[in-house]
N, C-alpha and C. Protein backbone atom coordinates (compact mmCIF):
# COMPACT_ATOMS: atom_id res chain seq x y z
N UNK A 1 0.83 -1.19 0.00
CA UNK A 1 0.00 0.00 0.00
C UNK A 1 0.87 1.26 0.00
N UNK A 2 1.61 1.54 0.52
CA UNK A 2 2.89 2.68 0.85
C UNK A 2 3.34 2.62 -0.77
N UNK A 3 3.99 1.42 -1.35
CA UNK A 3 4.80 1.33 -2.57
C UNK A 3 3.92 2.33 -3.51
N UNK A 4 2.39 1.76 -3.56
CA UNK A 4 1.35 2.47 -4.70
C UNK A 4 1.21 3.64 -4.28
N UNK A 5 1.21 4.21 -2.93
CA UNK A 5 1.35 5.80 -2.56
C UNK A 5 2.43 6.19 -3.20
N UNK A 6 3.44 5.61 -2.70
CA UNK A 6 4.44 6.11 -3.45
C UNK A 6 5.07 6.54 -4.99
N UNK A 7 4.28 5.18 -5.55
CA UNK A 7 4.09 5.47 -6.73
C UNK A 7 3.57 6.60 -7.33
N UNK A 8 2.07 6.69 -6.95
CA UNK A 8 1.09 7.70 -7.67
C UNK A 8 1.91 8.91 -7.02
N UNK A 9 2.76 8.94 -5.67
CA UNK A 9 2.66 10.56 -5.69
C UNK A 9 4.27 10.82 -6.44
N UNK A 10 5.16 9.80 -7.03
CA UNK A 10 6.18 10.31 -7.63
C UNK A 10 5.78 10.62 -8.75
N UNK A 11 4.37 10.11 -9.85
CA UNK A 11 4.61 10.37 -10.84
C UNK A 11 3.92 11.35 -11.15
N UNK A 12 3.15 11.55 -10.03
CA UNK A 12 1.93 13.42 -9.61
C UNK A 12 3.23 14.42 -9.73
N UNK A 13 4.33 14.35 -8.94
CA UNK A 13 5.03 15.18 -9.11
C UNK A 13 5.92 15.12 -10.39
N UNK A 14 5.81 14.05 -11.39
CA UNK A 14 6.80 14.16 -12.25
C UNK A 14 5.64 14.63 -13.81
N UNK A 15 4.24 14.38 -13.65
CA UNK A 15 3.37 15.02 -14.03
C UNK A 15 3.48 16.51 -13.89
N UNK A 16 3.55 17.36 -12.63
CA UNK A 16 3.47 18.29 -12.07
C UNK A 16 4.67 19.03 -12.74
N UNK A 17 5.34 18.31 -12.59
CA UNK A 17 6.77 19.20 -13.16
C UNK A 17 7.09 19.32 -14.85
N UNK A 18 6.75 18.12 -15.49
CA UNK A 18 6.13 18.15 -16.62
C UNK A 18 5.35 19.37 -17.45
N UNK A 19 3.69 19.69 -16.49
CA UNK A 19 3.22 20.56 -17.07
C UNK A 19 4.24 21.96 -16.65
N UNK A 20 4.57 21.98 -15.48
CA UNK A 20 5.64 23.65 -15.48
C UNK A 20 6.69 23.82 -16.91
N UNK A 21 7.00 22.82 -17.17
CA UNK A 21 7.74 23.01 -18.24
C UNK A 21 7.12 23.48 -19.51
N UNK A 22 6.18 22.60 -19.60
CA UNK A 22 5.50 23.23 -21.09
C UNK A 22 4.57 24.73 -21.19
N UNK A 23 4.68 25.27 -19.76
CA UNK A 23 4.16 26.29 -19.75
C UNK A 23 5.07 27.29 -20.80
N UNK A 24 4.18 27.55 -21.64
CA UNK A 24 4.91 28.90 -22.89
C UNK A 24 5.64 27.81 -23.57
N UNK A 25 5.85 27.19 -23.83
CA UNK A 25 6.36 26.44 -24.85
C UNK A 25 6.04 26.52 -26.15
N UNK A 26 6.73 26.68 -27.37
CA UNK A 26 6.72 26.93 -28.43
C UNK A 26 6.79 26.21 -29.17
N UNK A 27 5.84 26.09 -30.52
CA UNK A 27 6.98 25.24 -31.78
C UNK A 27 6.19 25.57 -32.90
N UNK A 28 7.01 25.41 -34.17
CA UNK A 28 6.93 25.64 -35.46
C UNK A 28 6.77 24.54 -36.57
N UNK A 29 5.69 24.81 -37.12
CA UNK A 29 6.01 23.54 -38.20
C UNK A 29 5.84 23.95 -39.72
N UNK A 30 6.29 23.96 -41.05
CA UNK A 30 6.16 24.23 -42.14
C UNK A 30 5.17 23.19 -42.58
N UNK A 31 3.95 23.51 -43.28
CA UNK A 31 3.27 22.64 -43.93
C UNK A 31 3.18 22.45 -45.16
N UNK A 32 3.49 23.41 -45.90
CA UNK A 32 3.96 23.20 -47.65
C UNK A 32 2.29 23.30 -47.91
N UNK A 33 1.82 23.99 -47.77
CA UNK A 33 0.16 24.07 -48.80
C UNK A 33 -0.51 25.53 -48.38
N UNK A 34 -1.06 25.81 -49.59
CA UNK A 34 -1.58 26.87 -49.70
C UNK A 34 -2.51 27.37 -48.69
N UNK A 35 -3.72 26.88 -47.95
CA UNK A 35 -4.08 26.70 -46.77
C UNK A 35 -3.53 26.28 -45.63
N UNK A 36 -2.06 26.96 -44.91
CA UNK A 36 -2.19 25.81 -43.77
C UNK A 36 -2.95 25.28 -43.13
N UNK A 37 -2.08 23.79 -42.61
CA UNK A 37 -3.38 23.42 -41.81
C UNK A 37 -2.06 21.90 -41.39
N UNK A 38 -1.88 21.58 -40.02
CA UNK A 38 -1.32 20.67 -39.52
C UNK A 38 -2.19 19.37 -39.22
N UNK A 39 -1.78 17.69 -39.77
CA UNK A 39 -2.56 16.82 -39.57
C UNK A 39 -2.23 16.61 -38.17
N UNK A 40 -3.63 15.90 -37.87
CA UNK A 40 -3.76 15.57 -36.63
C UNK A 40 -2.25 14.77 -36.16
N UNK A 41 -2.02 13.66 -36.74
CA UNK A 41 -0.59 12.90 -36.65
C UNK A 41 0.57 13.58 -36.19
N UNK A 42 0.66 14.58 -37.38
CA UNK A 42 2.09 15.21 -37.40
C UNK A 42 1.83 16.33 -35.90
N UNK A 43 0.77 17.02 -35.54
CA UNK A 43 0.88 17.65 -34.81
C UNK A 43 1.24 16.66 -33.20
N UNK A 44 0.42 15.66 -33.10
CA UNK A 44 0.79 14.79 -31.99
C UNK A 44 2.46 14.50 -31.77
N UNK A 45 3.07 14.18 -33.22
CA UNK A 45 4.39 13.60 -32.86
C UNK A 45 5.21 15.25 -32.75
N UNK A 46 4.83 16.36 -32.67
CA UNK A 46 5.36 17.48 -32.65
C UNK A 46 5.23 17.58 -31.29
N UNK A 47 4.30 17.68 -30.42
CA UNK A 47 4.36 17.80 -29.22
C UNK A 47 4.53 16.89 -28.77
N UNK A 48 4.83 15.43 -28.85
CA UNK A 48 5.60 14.32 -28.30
C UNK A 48 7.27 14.55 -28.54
N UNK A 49 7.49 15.03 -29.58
CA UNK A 49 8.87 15.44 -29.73
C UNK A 49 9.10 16.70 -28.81
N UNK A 50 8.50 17.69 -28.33
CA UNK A 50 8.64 18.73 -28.10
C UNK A 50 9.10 18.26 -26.52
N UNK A 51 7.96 17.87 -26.38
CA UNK A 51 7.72 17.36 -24.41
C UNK A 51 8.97 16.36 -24.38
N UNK A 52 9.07 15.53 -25.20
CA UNK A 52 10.60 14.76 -24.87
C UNK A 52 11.92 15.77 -24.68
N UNK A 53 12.19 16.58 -25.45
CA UNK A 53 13.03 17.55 -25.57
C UNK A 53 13.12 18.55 -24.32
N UNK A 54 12.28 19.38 -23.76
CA UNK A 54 11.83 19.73 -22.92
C UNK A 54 11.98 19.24 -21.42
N UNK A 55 11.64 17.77 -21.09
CA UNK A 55 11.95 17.02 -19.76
C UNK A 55 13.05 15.94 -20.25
N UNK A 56 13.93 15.62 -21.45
CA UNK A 56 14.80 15.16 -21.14
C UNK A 56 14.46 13.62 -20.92
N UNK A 57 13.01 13.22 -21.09
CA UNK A 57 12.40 12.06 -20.89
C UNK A 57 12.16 11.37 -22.42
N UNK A 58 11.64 10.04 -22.69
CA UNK A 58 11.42 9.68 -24.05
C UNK A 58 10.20 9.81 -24.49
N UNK A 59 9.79 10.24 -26.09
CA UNK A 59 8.11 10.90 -26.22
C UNK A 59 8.00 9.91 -25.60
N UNK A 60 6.67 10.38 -24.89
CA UNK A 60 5.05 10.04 -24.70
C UNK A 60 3.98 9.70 -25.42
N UNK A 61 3.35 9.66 -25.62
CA UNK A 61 2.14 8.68 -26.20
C UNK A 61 1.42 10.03 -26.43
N UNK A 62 1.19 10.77 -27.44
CA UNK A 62 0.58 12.17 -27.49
C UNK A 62 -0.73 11.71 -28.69
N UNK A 63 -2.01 12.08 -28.60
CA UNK A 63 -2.87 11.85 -29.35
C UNK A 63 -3.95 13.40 -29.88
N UNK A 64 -3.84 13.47 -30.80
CA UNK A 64 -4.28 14.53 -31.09
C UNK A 64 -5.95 14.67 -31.97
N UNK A 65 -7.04 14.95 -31.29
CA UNK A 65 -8.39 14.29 -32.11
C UNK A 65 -8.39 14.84 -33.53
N UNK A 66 -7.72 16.20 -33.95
CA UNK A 66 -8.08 17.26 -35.46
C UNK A 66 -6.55 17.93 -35.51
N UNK A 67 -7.05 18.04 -36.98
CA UNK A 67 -5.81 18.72 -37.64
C UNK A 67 -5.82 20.38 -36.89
N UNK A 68 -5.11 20.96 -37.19
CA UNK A 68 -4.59 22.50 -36.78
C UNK A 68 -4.53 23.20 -37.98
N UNK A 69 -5.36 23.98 -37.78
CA UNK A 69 -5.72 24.87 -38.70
C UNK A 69 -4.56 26.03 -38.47
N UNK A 70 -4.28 26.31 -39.32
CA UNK A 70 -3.03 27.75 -39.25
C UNK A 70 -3.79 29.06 -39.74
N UNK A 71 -4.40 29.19 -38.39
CA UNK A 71 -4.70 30.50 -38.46
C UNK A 71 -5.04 31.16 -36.96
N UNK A 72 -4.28 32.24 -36.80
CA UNK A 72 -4.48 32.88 -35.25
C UNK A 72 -5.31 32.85 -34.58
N UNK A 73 -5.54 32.14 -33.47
CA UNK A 73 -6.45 31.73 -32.22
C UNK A 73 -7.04 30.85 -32.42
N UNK A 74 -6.78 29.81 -32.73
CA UNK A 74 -6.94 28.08 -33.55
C UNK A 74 -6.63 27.88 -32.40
N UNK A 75 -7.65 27.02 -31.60
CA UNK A 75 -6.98 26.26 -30.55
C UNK A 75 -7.32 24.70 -30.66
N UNK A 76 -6.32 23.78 -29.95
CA UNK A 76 -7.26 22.27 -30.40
C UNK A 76 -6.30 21.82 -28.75
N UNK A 77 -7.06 20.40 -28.75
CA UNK A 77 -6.89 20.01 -26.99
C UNK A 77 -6.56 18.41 -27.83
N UNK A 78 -4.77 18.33 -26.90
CA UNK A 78 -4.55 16.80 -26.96
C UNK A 78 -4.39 16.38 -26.46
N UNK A 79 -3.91 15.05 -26.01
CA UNK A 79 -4.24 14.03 -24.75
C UNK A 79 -2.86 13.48 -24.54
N UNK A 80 -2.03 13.75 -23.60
CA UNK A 80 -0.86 12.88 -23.60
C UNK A 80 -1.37 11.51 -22.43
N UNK A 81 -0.89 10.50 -22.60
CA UNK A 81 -1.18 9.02 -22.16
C UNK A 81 0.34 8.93 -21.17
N UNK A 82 0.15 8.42 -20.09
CA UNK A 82 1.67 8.16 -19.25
C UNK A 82 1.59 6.45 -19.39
N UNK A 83 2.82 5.98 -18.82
CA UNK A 83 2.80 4.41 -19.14
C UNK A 83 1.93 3.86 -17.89
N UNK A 84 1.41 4.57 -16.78
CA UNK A 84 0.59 3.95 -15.88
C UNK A 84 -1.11 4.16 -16.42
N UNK A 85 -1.16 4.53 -17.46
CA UNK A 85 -2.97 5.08 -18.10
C UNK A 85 -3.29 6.17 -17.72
N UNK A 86 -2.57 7.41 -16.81
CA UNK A 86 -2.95 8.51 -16.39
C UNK A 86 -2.87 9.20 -17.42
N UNK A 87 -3.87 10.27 -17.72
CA UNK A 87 -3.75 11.53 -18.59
C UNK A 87 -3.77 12.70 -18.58
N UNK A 88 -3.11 13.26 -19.28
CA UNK A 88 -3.16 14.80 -19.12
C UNK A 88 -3.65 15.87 -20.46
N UNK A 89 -3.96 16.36 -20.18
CA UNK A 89 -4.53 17.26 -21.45
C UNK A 89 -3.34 18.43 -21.64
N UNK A 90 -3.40 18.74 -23.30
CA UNK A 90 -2.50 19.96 -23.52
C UNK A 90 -2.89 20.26 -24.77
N UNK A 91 -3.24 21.84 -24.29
CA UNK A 91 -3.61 22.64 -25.37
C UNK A 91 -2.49 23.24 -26.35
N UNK A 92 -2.99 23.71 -27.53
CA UNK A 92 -2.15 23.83 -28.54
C UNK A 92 -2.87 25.12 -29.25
N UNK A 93 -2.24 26.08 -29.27
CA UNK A 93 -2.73 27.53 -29.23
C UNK A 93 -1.97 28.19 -30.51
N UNK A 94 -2.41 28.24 -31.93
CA UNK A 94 -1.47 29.18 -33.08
C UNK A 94 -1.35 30.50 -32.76
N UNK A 95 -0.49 31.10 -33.05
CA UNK A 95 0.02 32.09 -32.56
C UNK A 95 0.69 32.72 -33.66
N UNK A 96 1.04 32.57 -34.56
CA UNK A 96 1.04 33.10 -35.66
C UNK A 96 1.15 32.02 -36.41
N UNK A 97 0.97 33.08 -38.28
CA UNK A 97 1.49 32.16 -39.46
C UNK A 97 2.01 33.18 -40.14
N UNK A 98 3.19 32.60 -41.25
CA UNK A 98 3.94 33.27 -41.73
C UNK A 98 3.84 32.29 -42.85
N UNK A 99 2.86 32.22 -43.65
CA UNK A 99 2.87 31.60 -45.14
C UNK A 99 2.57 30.52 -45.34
N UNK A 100 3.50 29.27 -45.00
CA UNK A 100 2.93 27.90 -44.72
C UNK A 100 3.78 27.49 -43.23
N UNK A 101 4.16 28.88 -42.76
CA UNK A 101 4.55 28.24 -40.83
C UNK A 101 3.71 28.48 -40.33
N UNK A 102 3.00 27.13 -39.03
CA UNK A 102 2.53 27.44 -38.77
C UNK A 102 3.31 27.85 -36.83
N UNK A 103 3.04 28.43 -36.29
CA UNK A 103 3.86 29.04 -34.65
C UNK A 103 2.31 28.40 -33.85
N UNK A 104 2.27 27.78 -32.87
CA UNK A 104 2.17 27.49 -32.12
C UNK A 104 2.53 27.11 -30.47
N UNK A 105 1.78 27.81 -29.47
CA UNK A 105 2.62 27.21 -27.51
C UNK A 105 1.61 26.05 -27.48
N UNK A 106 2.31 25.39 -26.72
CA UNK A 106 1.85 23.91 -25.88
C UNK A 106 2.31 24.07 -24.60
N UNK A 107 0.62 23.91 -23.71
CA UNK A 107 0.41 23.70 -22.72
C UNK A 107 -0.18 22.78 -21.65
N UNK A 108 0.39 22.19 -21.08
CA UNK A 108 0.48 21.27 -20.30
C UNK A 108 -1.06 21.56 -19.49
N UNK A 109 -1.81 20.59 -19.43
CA UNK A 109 -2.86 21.01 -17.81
C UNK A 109 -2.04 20.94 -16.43
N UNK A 110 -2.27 21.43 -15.68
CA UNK A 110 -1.32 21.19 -14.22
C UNK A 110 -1.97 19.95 -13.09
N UNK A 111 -3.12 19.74 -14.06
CA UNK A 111 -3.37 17.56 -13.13
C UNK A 111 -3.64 16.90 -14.08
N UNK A 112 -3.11 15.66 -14.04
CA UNK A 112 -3.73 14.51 -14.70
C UNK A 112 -4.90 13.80 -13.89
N UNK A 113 -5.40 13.42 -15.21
CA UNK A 113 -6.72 12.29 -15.17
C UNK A 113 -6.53 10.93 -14.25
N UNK A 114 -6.73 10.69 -13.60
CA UNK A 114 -6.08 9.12 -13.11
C UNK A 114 -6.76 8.15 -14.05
N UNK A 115 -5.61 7.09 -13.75
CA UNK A 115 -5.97 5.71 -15.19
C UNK A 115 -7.16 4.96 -14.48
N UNK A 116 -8.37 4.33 -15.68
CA UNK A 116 -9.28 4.06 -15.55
C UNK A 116 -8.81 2.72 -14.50
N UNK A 117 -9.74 2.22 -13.37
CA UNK A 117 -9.67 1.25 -12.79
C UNK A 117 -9.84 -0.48 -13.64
């Protein structure tokens, strides 16, 4: 019983510290088309790459429901998965475009979901 306390509250705090990091976090992606617009896919492995980079940890399991539209105040909500089933949500906010870049921050929620029983 102590071990699973222990558990859930190291990875609350490694959750916890997680989202501080992605607070203001940035990233850029070129999409090559006349409309930008980021697929759902590529945007997930962007903020799985990002958040790896960031904590120094290996991606995460990032799922993203819609593409990203490149255009200012586009917001879309994705789901990162931990290896115990806990989740966390992180928003993804455009912030500018410059032709076919699209600028986007990723933000961490500051709790996760606990994994389904």
């Amino acid at each position: 019983m102590t071990t699973a306390r222990l558990s859930a509250a190291t990875w609350s705090l490694s959750v916890m510290a997680t989202a501080a990091l992605l607070v203001g976090c940035s990233a850029s992606v070129s999409v090559g088309s006349s409309e930008p617009k980021l697929s759902a896919d590529k945007l997930a492995a962007t903020v799985s790459e990002k958040l790896a980079r960031t904590t120094g940890r290996p991606e995460p399991d990032v799922v993203c429901p819609e593409d990203l539209v490149g255009k200012v105040g586009t917001t879309t909500r994705c789901e990162l998965t931990a290896d115990d089933g806990s989740t966390l949500g992180v928003s993804v906010d455009v912030t500018s475009v410059d032709g076919e870049q699209i600028n986007f921050d990723i933000k961490a929620d500051e709790t996760a979901s606990p994994a389904p029983n």
